[in-house]
C-alpha atoms as a PDB file:
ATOM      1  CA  UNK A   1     -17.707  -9.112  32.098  1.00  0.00           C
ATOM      2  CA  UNK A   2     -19.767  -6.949  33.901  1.00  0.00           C
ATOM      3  CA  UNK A   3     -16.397  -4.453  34.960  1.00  0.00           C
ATOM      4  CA  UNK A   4     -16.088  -0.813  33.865  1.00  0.00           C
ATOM      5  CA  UNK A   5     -12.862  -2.383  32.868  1.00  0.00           C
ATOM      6  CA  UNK A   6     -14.668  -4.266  29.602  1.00  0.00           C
ATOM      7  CA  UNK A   7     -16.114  -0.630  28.418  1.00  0.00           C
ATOM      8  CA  UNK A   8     -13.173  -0.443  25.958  1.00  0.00           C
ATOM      9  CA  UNK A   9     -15.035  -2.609  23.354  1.00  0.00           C
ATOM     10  CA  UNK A  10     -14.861   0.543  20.850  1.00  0.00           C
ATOM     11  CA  UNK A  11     -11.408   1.810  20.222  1.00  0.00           C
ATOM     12  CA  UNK A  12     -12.809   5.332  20.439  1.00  0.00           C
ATOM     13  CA  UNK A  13     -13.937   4.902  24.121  1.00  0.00           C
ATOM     14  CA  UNK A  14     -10.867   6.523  25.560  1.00  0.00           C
ATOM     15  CA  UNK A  15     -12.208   6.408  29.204  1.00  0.00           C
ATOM     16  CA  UNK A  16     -12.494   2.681  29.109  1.00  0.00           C
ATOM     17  CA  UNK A  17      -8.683   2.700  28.086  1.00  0.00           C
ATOM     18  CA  UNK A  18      -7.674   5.095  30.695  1.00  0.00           C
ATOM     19  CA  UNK A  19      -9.099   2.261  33.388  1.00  0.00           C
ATOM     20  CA  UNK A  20      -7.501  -0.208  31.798  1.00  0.00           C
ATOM     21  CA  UNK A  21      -4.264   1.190  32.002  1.00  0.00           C
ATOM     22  CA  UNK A  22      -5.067   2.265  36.043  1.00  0.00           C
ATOM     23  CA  UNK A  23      -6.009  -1.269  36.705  1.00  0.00           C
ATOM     24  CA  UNK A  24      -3.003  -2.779  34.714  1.00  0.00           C
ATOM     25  CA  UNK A  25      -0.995  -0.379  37.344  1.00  0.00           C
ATOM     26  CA  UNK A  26      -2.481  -2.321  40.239  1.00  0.00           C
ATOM     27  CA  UNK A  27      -2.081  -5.528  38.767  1.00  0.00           C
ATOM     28  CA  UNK A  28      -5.505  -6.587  38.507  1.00  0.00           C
ATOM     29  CA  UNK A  29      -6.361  -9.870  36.918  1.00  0.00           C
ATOM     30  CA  UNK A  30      -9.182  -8.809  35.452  1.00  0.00           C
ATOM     31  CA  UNK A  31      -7.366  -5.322  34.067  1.00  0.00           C
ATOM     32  CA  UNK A  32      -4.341  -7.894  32.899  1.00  0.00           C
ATOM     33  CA  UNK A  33      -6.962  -9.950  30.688  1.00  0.00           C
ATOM     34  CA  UNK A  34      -8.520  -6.867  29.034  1.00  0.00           C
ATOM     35  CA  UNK A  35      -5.360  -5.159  28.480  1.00  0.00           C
ATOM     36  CA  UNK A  36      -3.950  -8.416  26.696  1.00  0.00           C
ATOM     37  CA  UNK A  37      -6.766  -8.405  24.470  1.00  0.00           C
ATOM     38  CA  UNK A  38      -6.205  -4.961  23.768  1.00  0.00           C
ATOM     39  CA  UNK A  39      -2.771  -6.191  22.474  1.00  0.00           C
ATOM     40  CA  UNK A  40      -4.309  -8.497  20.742  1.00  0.00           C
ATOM     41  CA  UNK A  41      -6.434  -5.918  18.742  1.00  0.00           C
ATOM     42  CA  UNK A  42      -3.596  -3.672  18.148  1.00  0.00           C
ATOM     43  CA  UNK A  43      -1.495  -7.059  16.553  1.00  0.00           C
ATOM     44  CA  UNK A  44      -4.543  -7.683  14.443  1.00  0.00           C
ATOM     45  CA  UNK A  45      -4.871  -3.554  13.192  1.00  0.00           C
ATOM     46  CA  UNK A  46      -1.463  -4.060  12.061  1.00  0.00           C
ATOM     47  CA  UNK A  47      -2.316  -6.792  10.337  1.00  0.00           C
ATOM     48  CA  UNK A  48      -5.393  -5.905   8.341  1.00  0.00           C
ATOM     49  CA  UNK A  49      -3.249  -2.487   7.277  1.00  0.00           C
ATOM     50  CA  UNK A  50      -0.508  -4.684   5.812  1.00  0.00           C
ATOM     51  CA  UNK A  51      -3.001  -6.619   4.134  1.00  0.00           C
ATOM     52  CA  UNK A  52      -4.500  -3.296   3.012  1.00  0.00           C
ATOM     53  CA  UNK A  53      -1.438  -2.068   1.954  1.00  0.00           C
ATOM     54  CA  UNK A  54      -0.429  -5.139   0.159  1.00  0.00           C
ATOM     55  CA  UNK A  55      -3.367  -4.596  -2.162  1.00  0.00           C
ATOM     56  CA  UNK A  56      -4.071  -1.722  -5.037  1.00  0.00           C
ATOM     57  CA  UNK A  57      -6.813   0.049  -4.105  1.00  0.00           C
ATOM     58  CA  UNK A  58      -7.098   2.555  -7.289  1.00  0.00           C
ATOM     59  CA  UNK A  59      -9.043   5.801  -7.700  1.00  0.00           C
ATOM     60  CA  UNK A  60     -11.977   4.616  -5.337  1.00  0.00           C
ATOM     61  CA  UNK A  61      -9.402   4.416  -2.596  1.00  0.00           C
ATOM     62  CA  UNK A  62      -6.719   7.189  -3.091  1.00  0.00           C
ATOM     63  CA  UNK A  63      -9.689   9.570  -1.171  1.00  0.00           C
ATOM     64  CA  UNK A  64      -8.553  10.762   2.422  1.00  0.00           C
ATOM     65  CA  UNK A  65     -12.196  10.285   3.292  1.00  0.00           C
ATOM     66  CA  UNK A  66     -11.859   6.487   2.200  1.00  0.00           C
ATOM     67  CA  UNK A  67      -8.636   5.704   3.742  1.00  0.00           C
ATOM     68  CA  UNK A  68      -9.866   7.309   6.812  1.00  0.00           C
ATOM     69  CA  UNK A  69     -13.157   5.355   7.375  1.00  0.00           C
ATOM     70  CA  UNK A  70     -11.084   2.250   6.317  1.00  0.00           C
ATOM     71  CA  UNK A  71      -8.861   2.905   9.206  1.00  0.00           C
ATOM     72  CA  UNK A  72     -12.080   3.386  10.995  1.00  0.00           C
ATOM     73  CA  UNK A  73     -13.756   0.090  10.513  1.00  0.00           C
ATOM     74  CA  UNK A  74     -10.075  -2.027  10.515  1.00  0.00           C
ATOM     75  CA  UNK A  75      -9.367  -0.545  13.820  1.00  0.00           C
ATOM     76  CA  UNK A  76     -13.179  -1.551  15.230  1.00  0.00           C
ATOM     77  CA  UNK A  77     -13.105  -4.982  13.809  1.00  0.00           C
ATOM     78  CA  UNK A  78      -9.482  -5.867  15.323  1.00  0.00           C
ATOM     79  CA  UNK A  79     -11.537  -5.215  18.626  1.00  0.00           C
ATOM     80  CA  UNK A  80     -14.440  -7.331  18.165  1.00  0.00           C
ATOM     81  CA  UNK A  81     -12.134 -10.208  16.719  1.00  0.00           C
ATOM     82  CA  UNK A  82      -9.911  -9.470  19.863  1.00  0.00           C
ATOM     83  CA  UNK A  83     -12.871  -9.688  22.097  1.00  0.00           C
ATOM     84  CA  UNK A  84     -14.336 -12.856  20.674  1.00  0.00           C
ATOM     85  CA  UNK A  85     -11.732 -16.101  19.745  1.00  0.00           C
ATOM     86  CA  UNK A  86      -9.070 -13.667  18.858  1.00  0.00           C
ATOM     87  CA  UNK A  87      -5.954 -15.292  17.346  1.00  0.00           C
ATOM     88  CA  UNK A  88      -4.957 -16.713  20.799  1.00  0.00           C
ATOM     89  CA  UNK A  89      -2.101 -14.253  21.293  1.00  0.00           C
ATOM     90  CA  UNK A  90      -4.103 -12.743  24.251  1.00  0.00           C
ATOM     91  CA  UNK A  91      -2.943 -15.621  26.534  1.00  0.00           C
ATOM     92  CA  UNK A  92       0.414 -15.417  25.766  1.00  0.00           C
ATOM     93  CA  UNK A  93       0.111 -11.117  26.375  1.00  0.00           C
ATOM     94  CA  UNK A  94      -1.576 -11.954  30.046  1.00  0.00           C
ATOM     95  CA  UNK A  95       0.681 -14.471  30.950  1.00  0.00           C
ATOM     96  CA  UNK A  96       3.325 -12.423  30.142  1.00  0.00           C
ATOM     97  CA  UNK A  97       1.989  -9.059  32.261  1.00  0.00           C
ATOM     98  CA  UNK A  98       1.943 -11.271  35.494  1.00  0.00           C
ATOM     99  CA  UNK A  99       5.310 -13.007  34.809  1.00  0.00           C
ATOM    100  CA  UNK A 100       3.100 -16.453  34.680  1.00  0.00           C
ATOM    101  CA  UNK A 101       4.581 -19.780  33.797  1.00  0.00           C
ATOM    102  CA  UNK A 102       3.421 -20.851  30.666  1.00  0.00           C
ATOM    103  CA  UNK A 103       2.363 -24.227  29.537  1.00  0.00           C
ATOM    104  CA  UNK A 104       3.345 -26.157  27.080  1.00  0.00           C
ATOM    105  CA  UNK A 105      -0.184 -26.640  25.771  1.00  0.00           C
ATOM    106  CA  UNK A 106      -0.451 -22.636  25.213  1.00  0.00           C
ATOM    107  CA  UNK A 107       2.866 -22.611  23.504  1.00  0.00           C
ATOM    108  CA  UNK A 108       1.739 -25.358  20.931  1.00  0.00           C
ATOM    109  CA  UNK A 109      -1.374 -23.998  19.748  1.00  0.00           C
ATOM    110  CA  UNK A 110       0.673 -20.830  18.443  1.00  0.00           C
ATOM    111  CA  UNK A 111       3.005 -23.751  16.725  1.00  0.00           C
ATOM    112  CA  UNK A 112       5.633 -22.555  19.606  1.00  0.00           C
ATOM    113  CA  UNK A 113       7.911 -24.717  21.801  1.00  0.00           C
ATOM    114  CA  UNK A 114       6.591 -24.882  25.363  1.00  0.00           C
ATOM    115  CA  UNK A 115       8.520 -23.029  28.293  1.00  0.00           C
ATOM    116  CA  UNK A 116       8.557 -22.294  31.449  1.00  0.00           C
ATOM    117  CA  UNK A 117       8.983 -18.673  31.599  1.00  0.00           C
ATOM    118  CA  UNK A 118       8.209 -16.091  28.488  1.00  0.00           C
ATOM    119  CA  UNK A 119      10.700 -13.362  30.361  1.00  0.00           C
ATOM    120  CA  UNK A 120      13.316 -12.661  27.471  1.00  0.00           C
ATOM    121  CA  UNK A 121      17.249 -11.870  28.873  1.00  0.00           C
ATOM    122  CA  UNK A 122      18.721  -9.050  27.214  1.00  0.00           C
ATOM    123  CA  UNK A 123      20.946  -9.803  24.327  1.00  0.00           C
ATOM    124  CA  UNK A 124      24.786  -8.890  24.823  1.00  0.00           C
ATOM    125  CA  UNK A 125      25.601  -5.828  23.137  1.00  0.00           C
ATOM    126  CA  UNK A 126      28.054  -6.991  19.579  1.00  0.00           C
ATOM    127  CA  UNK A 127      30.873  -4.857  18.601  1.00  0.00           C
ATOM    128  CA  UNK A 128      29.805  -2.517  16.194  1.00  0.00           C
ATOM    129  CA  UNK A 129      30.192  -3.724  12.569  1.00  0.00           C
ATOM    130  CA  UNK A 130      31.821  -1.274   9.452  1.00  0.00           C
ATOM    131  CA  UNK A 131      28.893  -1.878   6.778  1.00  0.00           C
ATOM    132  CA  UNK A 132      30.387  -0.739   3.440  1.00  0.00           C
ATOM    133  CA  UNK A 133      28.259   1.998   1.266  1.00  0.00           C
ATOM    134  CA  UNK A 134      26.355   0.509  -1.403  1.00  0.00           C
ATOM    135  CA  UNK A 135      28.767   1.999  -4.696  1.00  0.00           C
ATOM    136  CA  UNK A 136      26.598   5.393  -6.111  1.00  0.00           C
ATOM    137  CA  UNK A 137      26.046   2.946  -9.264  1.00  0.00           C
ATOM    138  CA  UNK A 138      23.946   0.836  -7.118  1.00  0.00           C
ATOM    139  CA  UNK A 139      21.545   3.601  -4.672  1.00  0.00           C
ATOM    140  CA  UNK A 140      17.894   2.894  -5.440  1.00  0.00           C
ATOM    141  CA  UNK A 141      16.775   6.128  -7.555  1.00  0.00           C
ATOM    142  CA  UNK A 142      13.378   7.475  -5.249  1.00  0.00           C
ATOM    143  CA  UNK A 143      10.804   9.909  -5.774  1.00  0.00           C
ATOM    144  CA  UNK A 144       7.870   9.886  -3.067  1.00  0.00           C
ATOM    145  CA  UNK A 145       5.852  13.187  -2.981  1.00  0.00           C
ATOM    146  CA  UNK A 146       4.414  14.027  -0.273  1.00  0.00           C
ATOM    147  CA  UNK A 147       0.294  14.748  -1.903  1.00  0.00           C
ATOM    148  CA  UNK A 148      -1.522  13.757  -4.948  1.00  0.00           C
ATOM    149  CA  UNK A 149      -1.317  17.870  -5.414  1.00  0.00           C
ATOM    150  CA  UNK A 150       2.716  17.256  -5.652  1.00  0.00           C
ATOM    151  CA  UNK A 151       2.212  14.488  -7.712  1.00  0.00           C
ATOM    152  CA  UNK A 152       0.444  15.713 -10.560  1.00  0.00           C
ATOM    153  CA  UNK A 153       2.881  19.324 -10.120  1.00  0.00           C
ATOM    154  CA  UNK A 154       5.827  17.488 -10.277  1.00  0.00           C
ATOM    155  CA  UNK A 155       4.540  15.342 -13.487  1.00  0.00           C
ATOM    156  CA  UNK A 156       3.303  18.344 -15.582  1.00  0.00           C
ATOM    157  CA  UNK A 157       5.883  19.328 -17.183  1.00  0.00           C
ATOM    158  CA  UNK A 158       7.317  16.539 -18.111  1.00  0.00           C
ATOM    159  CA  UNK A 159       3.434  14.955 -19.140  1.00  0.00           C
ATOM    160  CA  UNK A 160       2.894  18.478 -21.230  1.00  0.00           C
ATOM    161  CA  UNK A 161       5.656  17.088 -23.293  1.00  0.00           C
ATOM    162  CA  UNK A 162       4.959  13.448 -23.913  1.00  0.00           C
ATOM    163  CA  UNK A 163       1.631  13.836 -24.322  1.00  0.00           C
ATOM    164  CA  UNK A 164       2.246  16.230 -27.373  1.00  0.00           C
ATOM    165  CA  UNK A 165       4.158  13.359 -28.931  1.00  0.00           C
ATOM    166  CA  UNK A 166       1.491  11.014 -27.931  1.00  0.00           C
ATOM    167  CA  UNK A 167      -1.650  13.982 -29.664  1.00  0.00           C
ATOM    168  CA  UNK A 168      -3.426  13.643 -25.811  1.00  0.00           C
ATOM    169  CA  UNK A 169      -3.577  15.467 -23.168  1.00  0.00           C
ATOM    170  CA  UNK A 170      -1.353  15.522 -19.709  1.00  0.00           C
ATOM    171  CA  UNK A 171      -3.977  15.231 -17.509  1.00  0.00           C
ATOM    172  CA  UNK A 172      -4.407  12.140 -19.006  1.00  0.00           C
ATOM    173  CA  UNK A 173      -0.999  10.549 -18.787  1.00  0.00           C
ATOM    174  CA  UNK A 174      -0.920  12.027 -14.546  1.00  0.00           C
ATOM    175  CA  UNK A 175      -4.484   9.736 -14.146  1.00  0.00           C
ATOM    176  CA  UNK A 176      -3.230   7.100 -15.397  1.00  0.00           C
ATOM    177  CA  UNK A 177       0.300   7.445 -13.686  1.00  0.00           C
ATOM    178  CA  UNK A 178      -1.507   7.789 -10.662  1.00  0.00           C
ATOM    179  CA  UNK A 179      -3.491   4.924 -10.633  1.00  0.00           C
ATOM    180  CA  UNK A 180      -0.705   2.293 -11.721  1.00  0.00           C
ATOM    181  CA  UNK A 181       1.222   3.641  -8.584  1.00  0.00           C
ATOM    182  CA  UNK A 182      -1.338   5.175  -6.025  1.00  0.00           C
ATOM    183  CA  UNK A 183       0.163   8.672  -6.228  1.00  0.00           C
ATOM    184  CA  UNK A 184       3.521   7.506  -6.455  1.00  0.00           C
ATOM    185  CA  UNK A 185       3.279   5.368  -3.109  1.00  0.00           C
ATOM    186  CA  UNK A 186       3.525   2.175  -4.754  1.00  0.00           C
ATOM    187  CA  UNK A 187       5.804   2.049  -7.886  1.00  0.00           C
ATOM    188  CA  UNK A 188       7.355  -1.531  -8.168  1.00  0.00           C
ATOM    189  CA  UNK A 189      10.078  -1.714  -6.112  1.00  0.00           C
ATOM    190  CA  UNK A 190      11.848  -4.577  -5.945  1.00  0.00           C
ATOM    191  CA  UNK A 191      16.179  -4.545  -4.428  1.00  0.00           C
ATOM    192  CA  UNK A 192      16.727  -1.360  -6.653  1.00  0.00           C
ATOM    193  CA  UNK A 193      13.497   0.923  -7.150  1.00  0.00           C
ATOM    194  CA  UNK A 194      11.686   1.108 -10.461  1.00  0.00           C
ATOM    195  CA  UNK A 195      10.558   4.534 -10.607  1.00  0.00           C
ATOM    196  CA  UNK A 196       8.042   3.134 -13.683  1.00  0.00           C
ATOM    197  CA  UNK A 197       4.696   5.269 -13.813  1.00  0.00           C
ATOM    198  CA  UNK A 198       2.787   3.102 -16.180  1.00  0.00           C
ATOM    199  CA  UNK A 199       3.281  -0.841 -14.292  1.00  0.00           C
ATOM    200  CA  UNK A 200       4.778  -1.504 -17.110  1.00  0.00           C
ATOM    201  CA  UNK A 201       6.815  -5.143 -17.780  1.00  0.00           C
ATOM    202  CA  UNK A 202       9.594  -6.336 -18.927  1.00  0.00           C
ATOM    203  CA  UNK A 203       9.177  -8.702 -21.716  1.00  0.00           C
ATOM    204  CA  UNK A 204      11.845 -10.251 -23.347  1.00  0.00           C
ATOM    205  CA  UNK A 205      12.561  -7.472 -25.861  1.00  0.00           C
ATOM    206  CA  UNK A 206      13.309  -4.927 -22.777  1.00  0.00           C
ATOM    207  CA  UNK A 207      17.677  -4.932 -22.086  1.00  0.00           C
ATOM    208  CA  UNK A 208      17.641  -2.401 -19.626  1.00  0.00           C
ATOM    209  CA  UNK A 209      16.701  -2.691 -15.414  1.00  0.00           C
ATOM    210  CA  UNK A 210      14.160  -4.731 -14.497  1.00  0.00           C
ATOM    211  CA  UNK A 211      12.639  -5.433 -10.526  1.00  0.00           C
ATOM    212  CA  UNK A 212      10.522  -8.725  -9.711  1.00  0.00           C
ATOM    213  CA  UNK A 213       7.878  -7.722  -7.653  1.00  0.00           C
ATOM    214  CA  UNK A 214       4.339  -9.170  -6.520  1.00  0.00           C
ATOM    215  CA  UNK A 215       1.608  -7.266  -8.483  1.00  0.00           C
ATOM    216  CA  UNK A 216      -2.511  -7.777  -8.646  1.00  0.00           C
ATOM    217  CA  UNK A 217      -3.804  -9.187 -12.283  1.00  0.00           C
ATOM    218  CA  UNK A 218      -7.381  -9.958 -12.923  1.00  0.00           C
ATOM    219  CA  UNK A 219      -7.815 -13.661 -14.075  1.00  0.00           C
ATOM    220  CA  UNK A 220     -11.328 -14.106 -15.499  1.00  0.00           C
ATOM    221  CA  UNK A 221     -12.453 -10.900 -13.521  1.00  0.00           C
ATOM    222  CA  UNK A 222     -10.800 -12.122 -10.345  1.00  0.00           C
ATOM    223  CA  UNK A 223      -7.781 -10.201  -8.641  1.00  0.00           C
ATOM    224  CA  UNK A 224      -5.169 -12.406  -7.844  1.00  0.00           C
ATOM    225  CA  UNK A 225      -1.604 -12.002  -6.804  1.00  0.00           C
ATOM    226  CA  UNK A 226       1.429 -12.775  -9.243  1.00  0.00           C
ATOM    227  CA  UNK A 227       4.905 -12.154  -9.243  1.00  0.00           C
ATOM    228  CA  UNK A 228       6.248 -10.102 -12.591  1.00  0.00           C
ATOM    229  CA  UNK A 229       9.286  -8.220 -13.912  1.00  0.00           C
ATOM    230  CA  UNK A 230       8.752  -4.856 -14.602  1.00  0.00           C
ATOM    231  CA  UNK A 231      11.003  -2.241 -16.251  1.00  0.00           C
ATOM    232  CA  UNK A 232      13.168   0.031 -13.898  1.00  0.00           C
ATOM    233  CA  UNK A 233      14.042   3.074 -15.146  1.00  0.00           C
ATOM    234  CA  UNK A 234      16.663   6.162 -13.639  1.00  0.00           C
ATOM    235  CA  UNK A 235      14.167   8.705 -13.426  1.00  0.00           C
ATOM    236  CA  UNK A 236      10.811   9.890 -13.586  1.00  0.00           C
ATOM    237  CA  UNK A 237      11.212  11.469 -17.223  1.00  0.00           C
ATOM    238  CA  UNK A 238      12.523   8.365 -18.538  1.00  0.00           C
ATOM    239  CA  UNK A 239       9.604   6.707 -17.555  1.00  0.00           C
ATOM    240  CA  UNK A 240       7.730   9.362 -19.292  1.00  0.00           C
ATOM    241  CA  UNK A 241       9.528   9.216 -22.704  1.00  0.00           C
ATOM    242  CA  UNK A 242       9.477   5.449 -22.538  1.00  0.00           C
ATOM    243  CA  UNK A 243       5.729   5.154 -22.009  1.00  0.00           C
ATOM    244  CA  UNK A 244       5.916   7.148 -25.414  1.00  0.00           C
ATOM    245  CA  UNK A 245       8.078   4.801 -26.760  1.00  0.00           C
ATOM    246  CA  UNK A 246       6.050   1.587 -25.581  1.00  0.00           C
ATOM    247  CA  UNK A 247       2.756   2.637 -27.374  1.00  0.00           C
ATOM    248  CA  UNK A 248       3.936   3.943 -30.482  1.00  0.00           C
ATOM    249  CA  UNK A 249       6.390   0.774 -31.421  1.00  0.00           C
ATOM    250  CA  UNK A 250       3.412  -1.235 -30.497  1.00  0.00           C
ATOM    251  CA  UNK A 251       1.026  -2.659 -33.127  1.00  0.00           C
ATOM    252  CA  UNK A 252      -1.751  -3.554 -30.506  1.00  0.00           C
ATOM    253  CA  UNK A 253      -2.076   0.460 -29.611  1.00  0.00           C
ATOM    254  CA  UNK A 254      -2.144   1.950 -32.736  1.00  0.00           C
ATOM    255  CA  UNK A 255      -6.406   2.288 -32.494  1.00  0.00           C
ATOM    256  CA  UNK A 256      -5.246   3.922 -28.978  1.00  0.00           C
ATOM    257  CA  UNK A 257      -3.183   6.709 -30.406  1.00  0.00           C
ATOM    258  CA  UNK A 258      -5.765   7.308 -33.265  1.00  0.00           C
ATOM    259  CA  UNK A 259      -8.297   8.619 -30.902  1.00  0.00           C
ATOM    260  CA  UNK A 260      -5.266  10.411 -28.766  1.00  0.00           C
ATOM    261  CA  UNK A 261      -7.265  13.667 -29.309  1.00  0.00           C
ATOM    262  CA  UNK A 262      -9.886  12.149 -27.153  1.00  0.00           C
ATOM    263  CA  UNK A 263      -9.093  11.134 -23.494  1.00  0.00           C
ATOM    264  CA  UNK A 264     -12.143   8.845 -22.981  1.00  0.00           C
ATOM    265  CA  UNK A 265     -11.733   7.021 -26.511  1.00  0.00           C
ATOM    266  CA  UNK A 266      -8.278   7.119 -26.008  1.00  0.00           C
ATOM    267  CA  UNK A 267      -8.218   5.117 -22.396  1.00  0.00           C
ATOM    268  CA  UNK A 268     -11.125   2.997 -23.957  1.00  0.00           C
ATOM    269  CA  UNK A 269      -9.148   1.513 -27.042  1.00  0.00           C
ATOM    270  CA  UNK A 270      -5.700   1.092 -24.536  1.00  0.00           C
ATOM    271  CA  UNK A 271      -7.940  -1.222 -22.370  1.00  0.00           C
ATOM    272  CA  UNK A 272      -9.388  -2.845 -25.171  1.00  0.00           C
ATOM    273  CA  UNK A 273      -5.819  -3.847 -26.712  1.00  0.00           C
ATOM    274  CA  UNK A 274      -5.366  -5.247 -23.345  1.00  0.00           C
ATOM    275  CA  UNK A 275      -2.993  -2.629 -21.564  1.00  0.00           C
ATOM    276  CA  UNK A 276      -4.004  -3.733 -18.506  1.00  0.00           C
ATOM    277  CA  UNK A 277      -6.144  -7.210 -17.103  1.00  0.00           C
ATOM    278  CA  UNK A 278      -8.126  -4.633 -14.628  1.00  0.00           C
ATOM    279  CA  UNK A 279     -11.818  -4.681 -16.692  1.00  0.00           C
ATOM    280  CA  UNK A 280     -12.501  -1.169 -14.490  1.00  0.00           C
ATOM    281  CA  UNK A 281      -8.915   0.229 -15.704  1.00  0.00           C
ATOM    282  CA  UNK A 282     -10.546   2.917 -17.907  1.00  0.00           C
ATOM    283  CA  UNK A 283     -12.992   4.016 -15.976  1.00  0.00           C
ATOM    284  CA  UNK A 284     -10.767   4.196 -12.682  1.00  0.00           C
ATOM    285  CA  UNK A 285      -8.727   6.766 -14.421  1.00  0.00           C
ATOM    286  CA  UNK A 286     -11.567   8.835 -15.676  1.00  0.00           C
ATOM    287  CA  UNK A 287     -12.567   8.548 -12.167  1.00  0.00           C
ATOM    288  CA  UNK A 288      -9.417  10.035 -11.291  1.00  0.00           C
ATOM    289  CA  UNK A 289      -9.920  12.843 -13.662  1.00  0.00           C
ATOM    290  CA  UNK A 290     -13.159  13.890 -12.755  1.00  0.00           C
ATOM    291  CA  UNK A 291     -12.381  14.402  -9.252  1.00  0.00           C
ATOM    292  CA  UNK A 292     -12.831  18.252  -7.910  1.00  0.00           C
ATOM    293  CA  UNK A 293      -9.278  17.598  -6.052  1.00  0.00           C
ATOM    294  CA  UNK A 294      -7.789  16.236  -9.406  1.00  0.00           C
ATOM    295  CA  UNK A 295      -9.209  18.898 -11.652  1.00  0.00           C
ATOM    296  CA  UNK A 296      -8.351  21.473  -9.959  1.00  0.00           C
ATOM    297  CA  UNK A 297      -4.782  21.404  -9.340  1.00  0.00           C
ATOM    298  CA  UNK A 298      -4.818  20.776 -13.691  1.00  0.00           C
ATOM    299  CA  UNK A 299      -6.757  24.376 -14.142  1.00  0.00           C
ATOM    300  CA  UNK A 300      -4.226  25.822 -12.051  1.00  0.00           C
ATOM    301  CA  UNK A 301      -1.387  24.731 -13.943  1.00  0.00           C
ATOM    302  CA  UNK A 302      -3.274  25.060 -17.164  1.00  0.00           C
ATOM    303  CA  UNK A 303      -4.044  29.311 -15.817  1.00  0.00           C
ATOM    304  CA  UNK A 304      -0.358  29.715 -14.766  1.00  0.00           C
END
């Protein structure tokens, strides 16, 4: 197009937005097209961030830096995909702003029935239903703080103690919390909550709560998804005393907690005995720990 209107092709370019949303106002055809692709874009953002979200991005993307120039590029490339073939939604988004008929051949290539009109009546208004309290017994425990600062402050305590049964330090534990549940953002969830720091599952020695959950393995050095059952726990400390628990009744770790004294040996040997599938699992948490952000929040808590 050779319209001002078509300047928005960057979602940064607020001016070409502005004339979109002047010409949409008039109803312009042309401003009706360009502001249904701009729909379009904004269904495909969403998209990618689900898909984002969906995945465990680790120490190389808990950064606000990363997550921000991720947002970044997701945002430009829903507008170039928008601008191009698109997903086809566009259509549907510009019939809809001129109250158009729409054909039956538009409605089947979304895999939709055809109609003649896509104006939707306003559902009557149901009687207000009593929804019975879920029974205390049954409220999903949750703990979500609010920074990776809060994170590794609300963990220290607790970590100061388990890692003295363990011979390591706390920083250590916090890493490696923090990268099984991206700062406490992505603990398995499930129906009930999990709160389990250290992903870890519920084989068939395990009698207490358990969630099924999707989770990323690494098959032959390739992430895939999988569904798993994971142990749920009550609280934050239990998760921490179990963790204890979990390596120290475990043949396969023994090598691990040998070398305790040493964070890098010790995250070395838990990968080696196959702790996790990730073949980057150590060094994501040294990553973690080497960080100016991560280290120092620890010397403050270490001075105080």
């Amino acid at each position: 197009m050779n319209s001002q209107l078509s300047k928005a092709g960057i979602y940064t370019d607020f001016s070409g937005l502005a004339e979109l949303k002047a010409g949409a106002r008039k109803q312009s055809p042309q401003a009706r097209k360009e502001v249904a692709r701009q729909f379009e874009a904004m269904f495909i953002q969403i998209m990618l961030k689900s898909m984002r979200d969906a995945g465990n991005l680790g120490a190389e993307g808990s950064s606000d830096q990363v997550r921000f120039y991720q947002q970044m590029f997701d945002k430009q490339i829903a507008l170039d995909l928008a601008n191009n073939k698109g997903m086809g939604l566009a259509q549907v988004f510009e019939q809809q702003l001129g109250n158009e008929p729409r054909s039956a051949t538009a409605a089947a290539d979304l895999g939709m029935p055809g109609r003649r009109s896509f104006n939707v009546k306003p559902l009557p208004v149901a009687a207000p239903v009593n929804v019975a309290k879920p029974a205390a017994s049954e409220s999903k425990p949750t703990w979500s703080p609010d920074s990776p600062e809060d994170f590794i402050r609300e963990l220290w305590p607790m970590a100061k103690q388990v890692a003295q049964k363990l011979g390591t330090t706390p920083e250590v534990l916090i890493a490696q919390a923090a990268l099984e549940t991206g700062w406490g953002k992505k603990m398995p969830a499930g129906d009930k909550g999990s709160m389990n720091l250290f992903g870890i599952k519920a084989d068939s020695g395990w009698k207490g709560q358990k969630v099924n959950v999707s989770t990323l393995e690494y098959r032959e050095h390739i992430a895939v998804r999988e569904r798993a059952s994971f142990r749920a726990y009550e609280s934050t400390e239990q998760s921490m005393e179990d963790y204890a628990a979990f390596l120290q009744n475990n043949p396969r770790y023994q090598t691990a907690l040998k070398h305790a004294a040493d964070p890098e040996r010790f995250l070395h040997e838990l990968q080696q005995a196959g702790y996790a599938t990730d073949p980057r699992y150590a060094k994501k948490i040294k990553g973690i720990m080497a960080s100016e952000r991560f280290a120092g929040v620890v010397n403050q808590l270490k001075a105080g």
